[in-house]
Structure formats: structure tokens, C-alpha cells
PDB file of N, CA and C in Angstrom:
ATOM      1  N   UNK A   1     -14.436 -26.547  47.856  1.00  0.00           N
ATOM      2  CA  UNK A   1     -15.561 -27.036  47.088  1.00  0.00           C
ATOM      3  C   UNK A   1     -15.178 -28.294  46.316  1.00  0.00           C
ATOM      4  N   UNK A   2     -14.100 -28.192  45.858  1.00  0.00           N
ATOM      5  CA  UNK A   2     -13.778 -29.472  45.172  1.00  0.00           C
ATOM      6  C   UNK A   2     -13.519 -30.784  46.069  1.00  0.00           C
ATOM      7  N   UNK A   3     -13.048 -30.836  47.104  1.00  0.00           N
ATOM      8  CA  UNK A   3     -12.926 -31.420  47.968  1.00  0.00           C
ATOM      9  C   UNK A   3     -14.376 -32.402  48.541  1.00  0.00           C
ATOM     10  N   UNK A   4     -15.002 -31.268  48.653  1.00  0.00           N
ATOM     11  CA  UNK A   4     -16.355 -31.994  48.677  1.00  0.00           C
ATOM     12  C   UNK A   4     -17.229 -32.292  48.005  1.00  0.00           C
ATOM     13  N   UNK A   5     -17.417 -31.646  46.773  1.00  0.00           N
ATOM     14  CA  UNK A   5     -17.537 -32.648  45.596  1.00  0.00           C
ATOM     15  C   UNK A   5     -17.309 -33.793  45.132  1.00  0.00           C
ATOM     16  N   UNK A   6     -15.403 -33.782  45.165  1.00  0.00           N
ATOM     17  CA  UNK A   6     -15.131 -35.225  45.169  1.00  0.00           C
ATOM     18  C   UNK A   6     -15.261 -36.119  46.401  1.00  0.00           C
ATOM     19  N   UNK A   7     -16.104 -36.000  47.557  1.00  0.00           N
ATOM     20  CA  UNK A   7     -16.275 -37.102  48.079  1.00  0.00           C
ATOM     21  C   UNK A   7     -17.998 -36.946  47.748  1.00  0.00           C
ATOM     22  N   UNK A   8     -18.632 -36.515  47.966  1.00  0.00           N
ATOM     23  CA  UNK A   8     -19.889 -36.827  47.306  1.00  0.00           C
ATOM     24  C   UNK A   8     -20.553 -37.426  45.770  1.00  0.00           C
ATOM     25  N   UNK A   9     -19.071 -37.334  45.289  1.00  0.00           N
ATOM     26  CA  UNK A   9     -19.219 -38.032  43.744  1.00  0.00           C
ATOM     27  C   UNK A   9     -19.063 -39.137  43.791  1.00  0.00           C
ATOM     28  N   UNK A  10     -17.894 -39.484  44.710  1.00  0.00           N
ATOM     29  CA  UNK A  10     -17.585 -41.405  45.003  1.00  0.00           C
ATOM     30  C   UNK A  10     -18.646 -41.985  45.705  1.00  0.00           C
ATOM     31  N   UNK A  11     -19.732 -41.049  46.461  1.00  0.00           N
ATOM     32  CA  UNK A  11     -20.590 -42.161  46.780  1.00  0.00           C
ATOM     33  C   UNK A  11     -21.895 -42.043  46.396  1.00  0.00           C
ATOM     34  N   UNK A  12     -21.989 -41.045  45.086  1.00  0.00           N
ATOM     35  CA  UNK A  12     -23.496 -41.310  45.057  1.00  0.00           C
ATOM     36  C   UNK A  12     -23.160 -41.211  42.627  1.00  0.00           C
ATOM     37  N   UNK A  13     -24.161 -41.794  42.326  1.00  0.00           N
ATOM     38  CA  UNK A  13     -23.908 -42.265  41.347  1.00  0.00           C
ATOM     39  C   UNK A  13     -24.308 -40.734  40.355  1.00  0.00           C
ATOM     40  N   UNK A  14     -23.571 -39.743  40.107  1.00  0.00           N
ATOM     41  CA  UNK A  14     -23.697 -38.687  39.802  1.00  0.00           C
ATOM     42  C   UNK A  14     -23.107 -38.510  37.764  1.00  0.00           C
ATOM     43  N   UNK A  15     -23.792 -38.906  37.432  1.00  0.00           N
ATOM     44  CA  UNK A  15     -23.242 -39.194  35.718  1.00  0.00           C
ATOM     45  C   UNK A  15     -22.113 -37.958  35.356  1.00  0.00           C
ATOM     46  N   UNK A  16     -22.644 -36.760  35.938  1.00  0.00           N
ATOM     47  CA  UNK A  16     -21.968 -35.908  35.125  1.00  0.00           C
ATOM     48  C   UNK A  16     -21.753 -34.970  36.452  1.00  0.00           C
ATOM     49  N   UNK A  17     -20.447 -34.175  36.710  1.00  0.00           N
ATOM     50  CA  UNK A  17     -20.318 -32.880  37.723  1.00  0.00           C
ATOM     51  C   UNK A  17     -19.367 -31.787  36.714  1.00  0.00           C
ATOM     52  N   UNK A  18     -19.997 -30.555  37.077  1.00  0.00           N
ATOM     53  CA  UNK A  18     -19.432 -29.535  36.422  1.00  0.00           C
ATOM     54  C   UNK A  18     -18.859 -28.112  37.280  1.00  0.00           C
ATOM     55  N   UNK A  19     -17.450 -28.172  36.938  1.00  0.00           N
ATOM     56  CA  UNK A  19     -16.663 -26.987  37.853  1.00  0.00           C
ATOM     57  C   UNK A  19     -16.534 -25.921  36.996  1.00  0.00           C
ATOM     58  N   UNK A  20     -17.336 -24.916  37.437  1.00  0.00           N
ATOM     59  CA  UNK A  20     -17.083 -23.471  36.937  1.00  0.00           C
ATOM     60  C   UNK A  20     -16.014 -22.561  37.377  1.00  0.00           C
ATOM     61  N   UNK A  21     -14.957 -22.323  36.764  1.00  0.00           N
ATOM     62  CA  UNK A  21     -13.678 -21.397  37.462  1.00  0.00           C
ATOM     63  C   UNK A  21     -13.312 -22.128  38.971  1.00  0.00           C
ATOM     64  N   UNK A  22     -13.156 -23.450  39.156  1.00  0.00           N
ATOM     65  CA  UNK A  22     -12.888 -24.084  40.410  1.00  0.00           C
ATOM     66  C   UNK A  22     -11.158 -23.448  41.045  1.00  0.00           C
ATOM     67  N   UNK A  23     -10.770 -23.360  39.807  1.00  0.00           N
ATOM     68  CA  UNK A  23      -9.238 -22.657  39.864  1.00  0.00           C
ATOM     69  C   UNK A  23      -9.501 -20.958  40.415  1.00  0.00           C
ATOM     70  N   UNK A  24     -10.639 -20.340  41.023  1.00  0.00           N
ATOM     71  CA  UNK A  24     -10.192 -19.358  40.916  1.00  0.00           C
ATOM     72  C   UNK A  24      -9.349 -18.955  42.318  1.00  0.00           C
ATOM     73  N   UNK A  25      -7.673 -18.239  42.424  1.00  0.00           N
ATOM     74  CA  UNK A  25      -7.550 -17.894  43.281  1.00  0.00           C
ATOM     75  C   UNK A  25      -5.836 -18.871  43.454  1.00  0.00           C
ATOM     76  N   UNK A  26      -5.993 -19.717  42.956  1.00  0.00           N
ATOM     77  CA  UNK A  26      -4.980 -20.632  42.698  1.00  0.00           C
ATOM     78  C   UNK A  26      -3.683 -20.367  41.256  1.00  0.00           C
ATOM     79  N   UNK A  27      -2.616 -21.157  41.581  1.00  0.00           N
ATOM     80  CA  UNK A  27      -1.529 -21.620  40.790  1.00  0.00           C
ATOM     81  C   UNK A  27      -0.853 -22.505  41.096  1.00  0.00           C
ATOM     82  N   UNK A  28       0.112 -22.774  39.824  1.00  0.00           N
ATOM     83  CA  UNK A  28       1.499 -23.611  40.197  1.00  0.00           C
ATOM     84  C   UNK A  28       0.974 -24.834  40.337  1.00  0.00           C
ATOM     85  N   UNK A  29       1.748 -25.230  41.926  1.00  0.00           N
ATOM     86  CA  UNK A  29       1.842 -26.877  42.236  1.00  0.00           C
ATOM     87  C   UNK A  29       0.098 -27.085  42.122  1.00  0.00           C
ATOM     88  N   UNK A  30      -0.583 -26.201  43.494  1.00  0.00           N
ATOM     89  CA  UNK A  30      -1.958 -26.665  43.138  1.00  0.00           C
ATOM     90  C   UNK A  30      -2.694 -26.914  41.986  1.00  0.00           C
ATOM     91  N   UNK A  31      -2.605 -25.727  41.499  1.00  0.00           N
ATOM     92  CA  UNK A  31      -3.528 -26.314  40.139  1.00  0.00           C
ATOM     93  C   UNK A  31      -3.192 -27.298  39.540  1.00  0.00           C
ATOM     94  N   UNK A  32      -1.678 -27.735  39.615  1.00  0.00           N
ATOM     95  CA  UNK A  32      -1.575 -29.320  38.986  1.00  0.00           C
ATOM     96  C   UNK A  32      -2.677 -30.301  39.883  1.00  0.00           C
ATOM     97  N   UNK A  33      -2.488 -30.236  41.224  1.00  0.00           N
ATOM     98  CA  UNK A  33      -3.378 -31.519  42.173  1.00  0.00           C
ATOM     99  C   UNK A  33      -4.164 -31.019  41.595  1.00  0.00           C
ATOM    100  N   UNK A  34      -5.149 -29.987  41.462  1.00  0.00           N
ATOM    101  CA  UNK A  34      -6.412 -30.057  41.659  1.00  0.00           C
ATOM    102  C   UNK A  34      -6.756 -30.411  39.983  1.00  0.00           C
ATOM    103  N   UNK A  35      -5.726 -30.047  38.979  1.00  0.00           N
ATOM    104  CA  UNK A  35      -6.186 -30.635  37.888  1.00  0.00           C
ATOM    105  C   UNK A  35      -6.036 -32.301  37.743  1.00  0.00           C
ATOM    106  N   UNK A  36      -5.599 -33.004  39.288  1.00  0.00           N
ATOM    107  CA  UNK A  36      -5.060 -34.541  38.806  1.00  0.00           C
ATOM    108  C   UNK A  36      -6.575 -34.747  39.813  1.00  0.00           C
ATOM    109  N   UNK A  37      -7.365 -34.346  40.740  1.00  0.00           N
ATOM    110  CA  UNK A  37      -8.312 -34.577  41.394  1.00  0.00           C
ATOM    111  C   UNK A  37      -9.671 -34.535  40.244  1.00  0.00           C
ATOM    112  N   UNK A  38      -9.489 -33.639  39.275  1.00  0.00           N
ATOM    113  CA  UNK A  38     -10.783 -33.912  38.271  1.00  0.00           C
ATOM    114  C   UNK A  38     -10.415 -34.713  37.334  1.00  0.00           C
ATOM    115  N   UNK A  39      -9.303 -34.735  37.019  1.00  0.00           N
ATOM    116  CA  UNK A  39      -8.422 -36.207  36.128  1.00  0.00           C
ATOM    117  C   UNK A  39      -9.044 -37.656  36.994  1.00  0.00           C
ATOM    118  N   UNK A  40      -8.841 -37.744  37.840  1.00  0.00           N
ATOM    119  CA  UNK A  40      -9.188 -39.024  38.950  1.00  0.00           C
ATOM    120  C   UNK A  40     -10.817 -38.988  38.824  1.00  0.00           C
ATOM    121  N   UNK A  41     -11.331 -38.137  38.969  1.00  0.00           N
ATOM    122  CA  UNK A  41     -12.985 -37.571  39.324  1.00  0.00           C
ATOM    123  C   UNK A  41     -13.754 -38.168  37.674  1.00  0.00           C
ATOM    124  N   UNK A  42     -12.735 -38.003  36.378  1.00  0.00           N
ATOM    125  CA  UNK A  42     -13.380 -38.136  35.444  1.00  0.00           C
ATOM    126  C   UNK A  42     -13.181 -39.862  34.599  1.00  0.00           C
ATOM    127  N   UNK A  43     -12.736 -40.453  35.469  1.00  0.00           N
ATOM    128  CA  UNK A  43     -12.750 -42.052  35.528  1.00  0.00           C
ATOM    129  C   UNK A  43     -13.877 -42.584  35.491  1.00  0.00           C
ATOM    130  N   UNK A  44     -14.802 -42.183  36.393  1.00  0.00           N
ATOM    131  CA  UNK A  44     -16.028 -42.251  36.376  1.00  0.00           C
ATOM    132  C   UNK A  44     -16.913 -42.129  36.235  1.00  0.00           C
ATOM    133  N   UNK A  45     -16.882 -40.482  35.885  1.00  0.00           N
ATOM    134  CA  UNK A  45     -18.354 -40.122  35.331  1.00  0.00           C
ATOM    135  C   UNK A  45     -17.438 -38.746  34.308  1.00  0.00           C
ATOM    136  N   UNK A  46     -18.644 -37.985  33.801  1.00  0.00           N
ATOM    137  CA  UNK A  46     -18.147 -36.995  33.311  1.00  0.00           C
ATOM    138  C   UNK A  46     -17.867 -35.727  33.799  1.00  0.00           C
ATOM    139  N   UNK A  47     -16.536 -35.191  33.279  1.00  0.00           N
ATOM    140  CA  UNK A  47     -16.652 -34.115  34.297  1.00  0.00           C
ATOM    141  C   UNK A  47     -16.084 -32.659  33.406  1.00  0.00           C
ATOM    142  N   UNK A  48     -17.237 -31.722  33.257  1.00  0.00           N
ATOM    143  CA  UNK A  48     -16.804 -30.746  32.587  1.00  0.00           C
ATOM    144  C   UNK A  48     -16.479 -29.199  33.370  1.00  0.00           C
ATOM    145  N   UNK A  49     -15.032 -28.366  33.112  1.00  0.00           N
ATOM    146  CA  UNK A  49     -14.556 -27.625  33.835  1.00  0.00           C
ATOM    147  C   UNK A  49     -14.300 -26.600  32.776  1.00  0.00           C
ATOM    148  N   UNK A  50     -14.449 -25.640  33.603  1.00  0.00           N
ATOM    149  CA  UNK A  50     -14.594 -23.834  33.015  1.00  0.00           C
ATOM    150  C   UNK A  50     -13.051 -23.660  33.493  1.00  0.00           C
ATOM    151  N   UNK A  51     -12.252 -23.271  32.521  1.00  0.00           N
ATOM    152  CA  UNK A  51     -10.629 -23.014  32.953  1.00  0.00           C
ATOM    153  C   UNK A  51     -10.192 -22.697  32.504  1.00  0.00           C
ATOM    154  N   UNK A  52      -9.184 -21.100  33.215  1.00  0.00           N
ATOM    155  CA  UNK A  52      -8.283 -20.001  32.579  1.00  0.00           C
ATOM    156  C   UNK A  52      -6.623 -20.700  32.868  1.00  0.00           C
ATOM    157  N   UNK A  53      -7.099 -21.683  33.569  1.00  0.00           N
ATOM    158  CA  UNK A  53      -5.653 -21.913  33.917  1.00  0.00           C
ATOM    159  C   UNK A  53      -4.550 -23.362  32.977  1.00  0.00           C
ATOM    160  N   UNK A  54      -3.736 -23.462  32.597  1.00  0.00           N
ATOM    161  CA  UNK A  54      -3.219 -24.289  31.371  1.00  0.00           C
ATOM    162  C   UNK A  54      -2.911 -25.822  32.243  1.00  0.00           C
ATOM    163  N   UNK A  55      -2.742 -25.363  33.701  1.00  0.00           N
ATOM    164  CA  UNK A  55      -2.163 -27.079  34.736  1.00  0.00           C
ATOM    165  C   UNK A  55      -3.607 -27.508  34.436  1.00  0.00           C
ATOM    166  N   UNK A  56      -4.560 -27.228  34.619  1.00  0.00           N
ATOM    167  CA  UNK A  56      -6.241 -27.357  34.554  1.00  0.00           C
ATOM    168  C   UNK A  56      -6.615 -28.043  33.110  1.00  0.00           C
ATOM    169  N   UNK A  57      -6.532 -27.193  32.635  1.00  0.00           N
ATOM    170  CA  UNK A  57      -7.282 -27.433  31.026  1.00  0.00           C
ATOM    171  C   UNK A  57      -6.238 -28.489  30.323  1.00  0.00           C
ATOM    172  N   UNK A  58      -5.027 -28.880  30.342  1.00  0.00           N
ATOM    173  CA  UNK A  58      -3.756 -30.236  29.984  1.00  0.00           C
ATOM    174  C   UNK A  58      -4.290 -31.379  30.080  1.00  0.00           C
ATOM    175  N   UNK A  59      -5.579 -31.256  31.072  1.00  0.00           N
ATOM    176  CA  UNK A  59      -6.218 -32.621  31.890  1.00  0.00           C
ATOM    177  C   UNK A  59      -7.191 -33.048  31.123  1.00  0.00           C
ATOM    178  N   UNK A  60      -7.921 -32.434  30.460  1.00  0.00           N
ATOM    179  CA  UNK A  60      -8.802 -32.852  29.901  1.00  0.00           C
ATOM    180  C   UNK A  60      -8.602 -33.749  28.758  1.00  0.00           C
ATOM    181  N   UNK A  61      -9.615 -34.651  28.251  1.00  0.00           N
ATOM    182  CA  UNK A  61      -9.640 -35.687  27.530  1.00  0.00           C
ATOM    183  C   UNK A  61      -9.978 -35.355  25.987  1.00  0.00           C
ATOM    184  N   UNK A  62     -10.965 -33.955  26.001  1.00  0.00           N
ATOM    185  CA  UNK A  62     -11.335 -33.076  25.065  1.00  0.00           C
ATOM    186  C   UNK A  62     -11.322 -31.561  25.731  1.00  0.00           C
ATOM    187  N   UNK A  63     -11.046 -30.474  24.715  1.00  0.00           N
ATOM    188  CA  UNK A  63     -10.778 -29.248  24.982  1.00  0.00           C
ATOM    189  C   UNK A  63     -11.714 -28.081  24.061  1.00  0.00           C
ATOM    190  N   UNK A  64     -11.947 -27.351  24.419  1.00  0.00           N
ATOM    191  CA  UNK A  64     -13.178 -26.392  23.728  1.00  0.00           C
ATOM    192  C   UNK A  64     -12.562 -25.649  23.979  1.00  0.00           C
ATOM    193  N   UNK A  65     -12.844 -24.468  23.262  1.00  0.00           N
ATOM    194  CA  UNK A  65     -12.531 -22.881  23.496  1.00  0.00           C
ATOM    195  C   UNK A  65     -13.626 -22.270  22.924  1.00  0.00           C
ATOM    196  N   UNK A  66     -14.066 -21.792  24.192  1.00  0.00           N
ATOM    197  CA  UNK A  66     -15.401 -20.475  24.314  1.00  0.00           C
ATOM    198  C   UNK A  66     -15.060 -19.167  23.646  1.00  0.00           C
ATOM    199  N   UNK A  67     -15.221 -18.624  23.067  1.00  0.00           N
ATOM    200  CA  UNK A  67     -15.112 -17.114  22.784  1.00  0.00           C
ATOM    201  C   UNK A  67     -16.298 -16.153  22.380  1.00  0.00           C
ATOM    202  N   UNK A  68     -16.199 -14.845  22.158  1.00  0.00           N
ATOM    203  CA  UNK A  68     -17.437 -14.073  21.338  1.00  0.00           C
ATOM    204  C   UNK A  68     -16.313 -13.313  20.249  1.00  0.00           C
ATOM    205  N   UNK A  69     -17.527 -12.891  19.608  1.00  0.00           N
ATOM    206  CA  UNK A  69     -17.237 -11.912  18.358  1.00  0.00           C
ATOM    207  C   UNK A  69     -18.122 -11.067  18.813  1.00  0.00           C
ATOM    208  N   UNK A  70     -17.415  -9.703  18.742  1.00  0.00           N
ATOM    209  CA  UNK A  70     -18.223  -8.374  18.570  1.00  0.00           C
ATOM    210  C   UNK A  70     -18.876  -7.887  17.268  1.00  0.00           C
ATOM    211  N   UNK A  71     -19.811  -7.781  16.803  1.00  0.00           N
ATOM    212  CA  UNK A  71     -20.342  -7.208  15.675  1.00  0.00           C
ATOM    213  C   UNK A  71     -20.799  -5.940  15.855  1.00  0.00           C
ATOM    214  N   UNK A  72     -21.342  -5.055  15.296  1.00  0.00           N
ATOM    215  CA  UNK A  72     -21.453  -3.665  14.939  1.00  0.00           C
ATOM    216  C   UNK A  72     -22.713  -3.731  16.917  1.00  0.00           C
ATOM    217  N   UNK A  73     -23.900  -4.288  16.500  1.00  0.00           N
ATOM    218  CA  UNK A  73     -24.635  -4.492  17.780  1.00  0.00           C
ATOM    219  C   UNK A  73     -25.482  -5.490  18.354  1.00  0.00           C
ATOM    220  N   UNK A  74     -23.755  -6.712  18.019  1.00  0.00           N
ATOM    221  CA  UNK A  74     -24.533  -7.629  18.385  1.00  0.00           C
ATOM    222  C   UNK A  74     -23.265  -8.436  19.235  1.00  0.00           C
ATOM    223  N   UNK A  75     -23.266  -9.406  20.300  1.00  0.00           N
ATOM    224  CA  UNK A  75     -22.001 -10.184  20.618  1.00  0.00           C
ATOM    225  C   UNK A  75     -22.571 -11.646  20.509  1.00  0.00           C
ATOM    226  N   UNK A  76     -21.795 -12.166  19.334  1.00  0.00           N
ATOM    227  CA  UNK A  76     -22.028 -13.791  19.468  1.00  0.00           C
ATOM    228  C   UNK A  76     -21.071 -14.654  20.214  1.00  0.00           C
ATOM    229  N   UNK A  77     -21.568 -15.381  20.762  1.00  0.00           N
ATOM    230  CA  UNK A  77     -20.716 -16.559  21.474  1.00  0.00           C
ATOM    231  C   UNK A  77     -20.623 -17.596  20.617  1.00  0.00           C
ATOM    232  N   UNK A  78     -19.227 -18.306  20.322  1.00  0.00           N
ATOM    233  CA  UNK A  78     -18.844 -19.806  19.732  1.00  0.00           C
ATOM    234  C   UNK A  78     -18.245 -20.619  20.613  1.00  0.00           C
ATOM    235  N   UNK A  79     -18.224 -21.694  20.040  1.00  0.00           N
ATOM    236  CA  UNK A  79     -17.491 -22.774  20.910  1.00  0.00           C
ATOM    237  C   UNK A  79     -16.977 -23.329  19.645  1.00  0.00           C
ATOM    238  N   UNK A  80     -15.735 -24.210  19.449  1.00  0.00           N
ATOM    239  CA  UNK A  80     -15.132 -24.801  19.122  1.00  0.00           C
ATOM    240  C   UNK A  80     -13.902 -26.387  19.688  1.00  0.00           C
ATOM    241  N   UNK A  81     -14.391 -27.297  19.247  1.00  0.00           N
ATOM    242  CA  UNK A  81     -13.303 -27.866  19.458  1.00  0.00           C
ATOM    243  C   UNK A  81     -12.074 -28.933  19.280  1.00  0.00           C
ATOM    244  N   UNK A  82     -10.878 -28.420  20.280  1.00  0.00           N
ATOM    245  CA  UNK A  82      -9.670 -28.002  19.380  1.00  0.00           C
ATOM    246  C   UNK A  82      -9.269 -28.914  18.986  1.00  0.00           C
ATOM    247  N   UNK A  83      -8.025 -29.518  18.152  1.00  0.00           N
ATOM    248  CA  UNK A  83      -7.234 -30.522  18.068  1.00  0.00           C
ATOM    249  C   UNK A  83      -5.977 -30.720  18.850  1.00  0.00           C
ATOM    250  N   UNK A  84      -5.492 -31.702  18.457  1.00  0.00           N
ATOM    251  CA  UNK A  84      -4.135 -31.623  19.402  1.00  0.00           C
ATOM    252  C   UNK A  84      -2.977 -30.181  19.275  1.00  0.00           C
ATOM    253  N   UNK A  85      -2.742 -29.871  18.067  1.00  0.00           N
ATOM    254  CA  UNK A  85      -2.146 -29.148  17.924  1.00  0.00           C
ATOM    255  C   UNK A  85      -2.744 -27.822  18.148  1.00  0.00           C
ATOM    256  N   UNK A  86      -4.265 -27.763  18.121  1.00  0.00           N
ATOM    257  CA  UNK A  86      -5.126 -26.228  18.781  1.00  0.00           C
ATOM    258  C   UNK A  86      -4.537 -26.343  20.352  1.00  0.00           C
ATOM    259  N   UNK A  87      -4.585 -27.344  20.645  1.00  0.00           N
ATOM    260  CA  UNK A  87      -4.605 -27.515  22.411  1.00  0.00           C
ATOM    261  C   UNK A  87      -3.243 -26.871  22.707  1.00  0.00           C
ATOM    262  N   UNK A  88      -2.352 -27.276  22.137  1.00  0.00           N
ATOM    263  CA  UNK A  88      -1.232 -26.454  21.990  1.00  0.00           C
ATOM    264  C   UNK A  88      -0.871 -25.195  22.365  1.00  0.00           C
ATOM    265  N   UNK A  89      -1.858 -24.994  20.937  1.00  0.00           N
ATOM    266  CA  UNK A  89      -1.671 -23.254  20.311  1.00  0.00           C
ATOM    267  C   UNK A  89      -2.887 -22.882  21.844  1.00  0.00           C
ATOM    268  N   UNK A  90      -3.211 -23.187  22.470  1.00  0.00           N
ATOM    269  CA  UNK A  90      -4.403 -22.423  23.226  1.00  0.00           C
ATOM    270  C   UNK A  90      -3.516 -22.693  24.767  1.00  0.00           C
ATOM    271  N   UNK A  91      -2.897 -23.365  24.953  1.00  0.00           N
ATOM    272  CA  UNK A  91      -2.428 -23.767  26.352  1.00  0.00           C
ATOM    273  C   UNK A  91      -1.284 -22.966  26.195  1.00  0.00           C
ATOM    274  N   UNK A  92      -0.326 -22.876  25.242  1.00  0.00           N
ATOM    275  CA  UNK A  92       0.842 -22.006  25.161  1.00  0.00           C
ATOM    276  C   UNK A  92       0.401 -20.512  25.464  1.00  0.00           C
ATOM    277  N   UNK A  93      -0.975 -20.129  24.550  1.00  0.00           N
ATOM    278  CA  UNK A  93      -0.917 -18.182  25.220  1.00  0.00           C
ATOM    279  C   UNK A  93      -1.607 -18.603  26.397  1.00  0.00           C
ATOM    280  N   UNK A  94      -2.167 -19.278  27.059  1.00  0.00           N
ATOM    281  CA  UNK A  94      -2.465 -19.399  28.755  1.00  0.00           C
ATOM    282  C   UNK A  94      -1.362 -18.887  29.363  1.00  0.00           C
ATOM    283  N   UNK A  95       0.028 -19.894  28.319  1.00  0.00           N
ATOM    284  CA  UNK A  95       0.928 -19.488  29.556  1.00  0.00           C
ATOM    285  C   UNK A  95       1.716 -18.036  29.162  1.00  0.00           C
ATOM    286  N   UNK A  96       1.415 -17.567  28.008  1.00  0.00           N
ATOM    287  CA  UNK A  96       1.976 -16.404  27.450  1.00  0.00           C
ATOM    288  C   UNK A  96       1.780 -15.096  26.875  1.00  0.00           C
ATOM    289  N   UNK A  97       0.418 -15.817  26.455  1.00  0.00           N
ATOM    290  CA  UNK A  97       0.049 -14.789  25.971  1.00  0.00           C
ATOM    291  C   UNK A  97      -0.634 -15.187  24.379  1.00  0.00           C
ATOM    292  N   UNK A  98      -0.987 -13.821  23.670  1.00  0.00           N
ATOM    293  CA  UNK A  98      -1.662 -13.908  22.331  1.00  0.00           C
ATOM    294  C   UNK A  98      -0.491 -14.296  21.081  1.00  0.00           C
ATOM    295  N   UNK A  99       0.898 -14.082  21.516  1.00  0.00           N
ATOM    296  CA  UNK A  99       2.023 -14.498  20.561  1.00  0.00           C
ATOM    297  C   UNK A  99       2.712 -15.395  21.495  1.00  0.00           C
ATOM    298  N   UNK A 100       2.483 -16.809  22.138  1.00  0.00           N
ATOM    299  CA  UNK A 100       3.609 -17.753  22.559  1.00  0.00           C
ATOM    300  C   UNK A 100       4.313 -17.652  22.086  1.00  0.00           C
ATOM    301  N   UNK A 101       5.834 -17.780  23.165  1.00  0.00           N
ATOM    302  CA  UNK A 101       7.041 -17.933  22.854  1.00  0.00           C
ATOM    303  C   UNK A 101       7.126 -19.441  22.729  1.00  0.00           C
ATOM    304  N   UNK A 102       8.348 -19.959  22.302  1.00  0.00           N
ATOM    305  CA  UNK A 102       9.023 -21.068  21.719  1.00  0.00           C
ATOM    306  C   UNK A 102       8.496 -21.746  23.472  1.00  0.00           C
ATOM    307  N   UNK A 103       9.013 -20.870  24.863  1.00  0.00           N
ATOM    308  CA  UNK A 103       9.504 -22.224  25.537  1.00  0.00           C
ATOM    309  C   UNK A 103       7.827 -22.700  25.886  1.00  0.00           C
ATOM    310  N   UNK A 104       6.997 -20.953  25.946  1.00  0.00           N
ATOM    311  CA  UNK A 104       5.331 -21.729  26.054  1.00  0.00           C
ATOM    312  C   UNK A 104       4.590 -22.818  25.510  1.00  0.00           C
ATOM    313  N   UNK A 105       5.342 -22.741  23.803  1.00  0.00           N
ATOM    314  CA  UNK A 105       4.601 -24.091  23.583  1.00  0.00           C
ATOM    315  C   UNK A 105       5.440 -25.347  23.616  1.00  0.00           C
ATOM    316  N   UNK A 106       6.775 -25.001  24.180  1.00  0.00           N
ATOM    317  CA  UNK A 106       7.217 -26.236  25.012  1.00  0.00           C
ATOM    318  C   UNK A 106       6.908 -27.008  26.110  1.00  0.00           C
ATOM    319  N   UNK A 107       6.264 -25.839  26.859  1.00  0.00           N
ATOM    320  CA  UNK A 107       5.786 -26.381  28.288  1.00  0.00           C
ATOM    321  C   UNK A 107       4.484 -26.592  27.959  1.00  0.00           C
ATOM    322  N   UNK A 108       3.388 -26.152  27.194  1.00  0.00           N
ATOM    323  CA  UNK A 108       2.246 -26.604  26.885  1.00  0.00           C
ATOM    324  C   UNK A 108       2.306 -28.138  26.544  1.00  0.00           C
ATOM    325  N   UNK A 109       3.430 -28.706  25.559  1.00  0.00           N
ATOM    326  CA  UNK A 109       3.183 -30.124  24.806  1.00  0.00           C
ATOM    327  C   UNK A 109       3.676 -30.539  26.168  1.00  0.00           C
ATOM    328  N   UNK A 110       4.622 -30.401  27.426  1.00  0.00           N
ATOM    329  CA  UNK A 110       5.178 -31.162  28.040  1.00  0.00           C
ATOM    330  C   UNK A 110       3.844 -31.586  28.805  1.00  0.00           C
ATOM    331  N   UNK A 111       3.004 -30.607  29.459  1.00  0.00           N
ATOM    332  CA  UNK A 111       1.877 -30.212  30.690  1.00  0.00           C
ATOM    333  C   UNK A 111       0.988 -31.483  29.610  1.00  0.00           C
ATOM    334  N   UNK A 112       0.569 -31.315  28.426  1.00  0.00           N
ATOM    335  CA  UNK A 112      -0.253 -32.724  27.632  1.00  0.00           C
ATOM    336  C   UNK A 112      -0.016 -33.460  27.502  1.00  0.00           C
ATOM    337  N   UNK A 113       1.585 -34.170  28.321  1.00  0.00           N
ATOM    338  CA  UNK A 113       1.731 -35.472  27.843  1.00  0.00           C
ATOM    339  C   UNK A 113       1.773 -35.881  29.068  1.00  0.00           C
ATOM    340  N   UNK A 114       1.761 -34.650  30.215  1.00  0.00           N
ATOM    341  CA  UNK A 114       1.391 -34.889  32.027  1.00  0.00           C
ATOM    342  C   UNK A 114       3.071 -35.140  32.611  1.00  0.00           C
ATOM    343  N   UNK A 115       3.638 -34.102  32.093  1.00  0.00           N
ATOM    344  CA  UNK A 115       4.903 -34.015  32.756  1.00  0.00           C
ATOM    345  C   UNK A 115       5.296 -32.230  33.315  1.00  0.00           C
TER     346      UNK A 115
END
């Protein structure tokens, strides 16, 4: 799907394309390409992506984090978004979990500076 997306985006003048879980099913090396294919994709227009995965979400230019709160009988949804140092703290438990270790949010700052 992405594949053909990105050639239908280079030739028709599409302001904005949006990938919902495009990562699903994937890791590793790929999800780096496919996070450098919406990196390339967002040169041009805008491009907003739904992503559990940290090679994915490093790419972005701005970063949100979706969540809900449970209340007694009600579930609200928020959005927020993060700063550099949230991007961090949110890409490190991708790769770890709800308590990152030291090397997660090592490899988180490395994956944001695209190494």
C-alpha cells in the first residue's frame, strides 16, 4: 500500500496523505525504509501516520500521543503534543516499555537525530 501511494502522490497534487498502522506486520531494517519513504513523501505535501512503531514515529517533523482515560463510565480520548524531550520519553517505552532503560532512551535520541 505504501508503495502505491507513494507513486500516486508524485503525480497527482494530493496536499495531504494519511497512513493508518502502515507498519502493521513489520520491523527492524524495514520500518526504517518505510519510515525514510514517508520522510521523502512528506517534502511535499503533508503526511500524517498512525504508529506503534519508534523507526516510524523518529521521522516525523511533529509527534502527538493519542491516549484515553478511563473514568468511572465514561472513556475520554486526548491528544497531546510532545516536545523534544516527550519524543524521547515516548520513543524510549516503544522500545521498552512503561519504565525505559538507560540504553532505550539512548537509542530513541540516536533514531531522532536519524542514526
Amino acid at each position: 500500500m505504501l508503495a502505491i501511494k507513494s507513486l500516486v502522490a508524485k503525480t497527482s497534487a494530493l496536499p495531504t496523505i494519511v497512513f493508518d498502522e502502515i507498519d502493521t506486520g513489520i520491523s527492524g531494517e524495514v520500518a526504517l525504509r518505510v519510515g525514510e519513504v514517508m520522510e521523502n513523501l512528506a517534502e511535499n505535501m503533508q503526511v500524517i501516520a498512525i504508529s506503534h512503531l519508534p523507526q516510524i514515529a523518529s521521522k516525523g517533523a511533529a509527534h502527538f500521543k493519542v491516549y484515553k482515560e478511563d473514568n468511572t463510565n465514561r472513556t475520554i480520548s486526548n491528544i497531546v503534543r510532545l516536545d523534544q524531550s516527550g519524543r524521547v520519553k515516548e520513543i524510549a517505552q516503544m522500545l521498552s516499555g512503561t519504565n525505559p532503560t538507560d540504553a532505550a532512551v539512548e537509542h530513541a535520541e540516536l533514531l531522532l537525530k536519524g542514526e
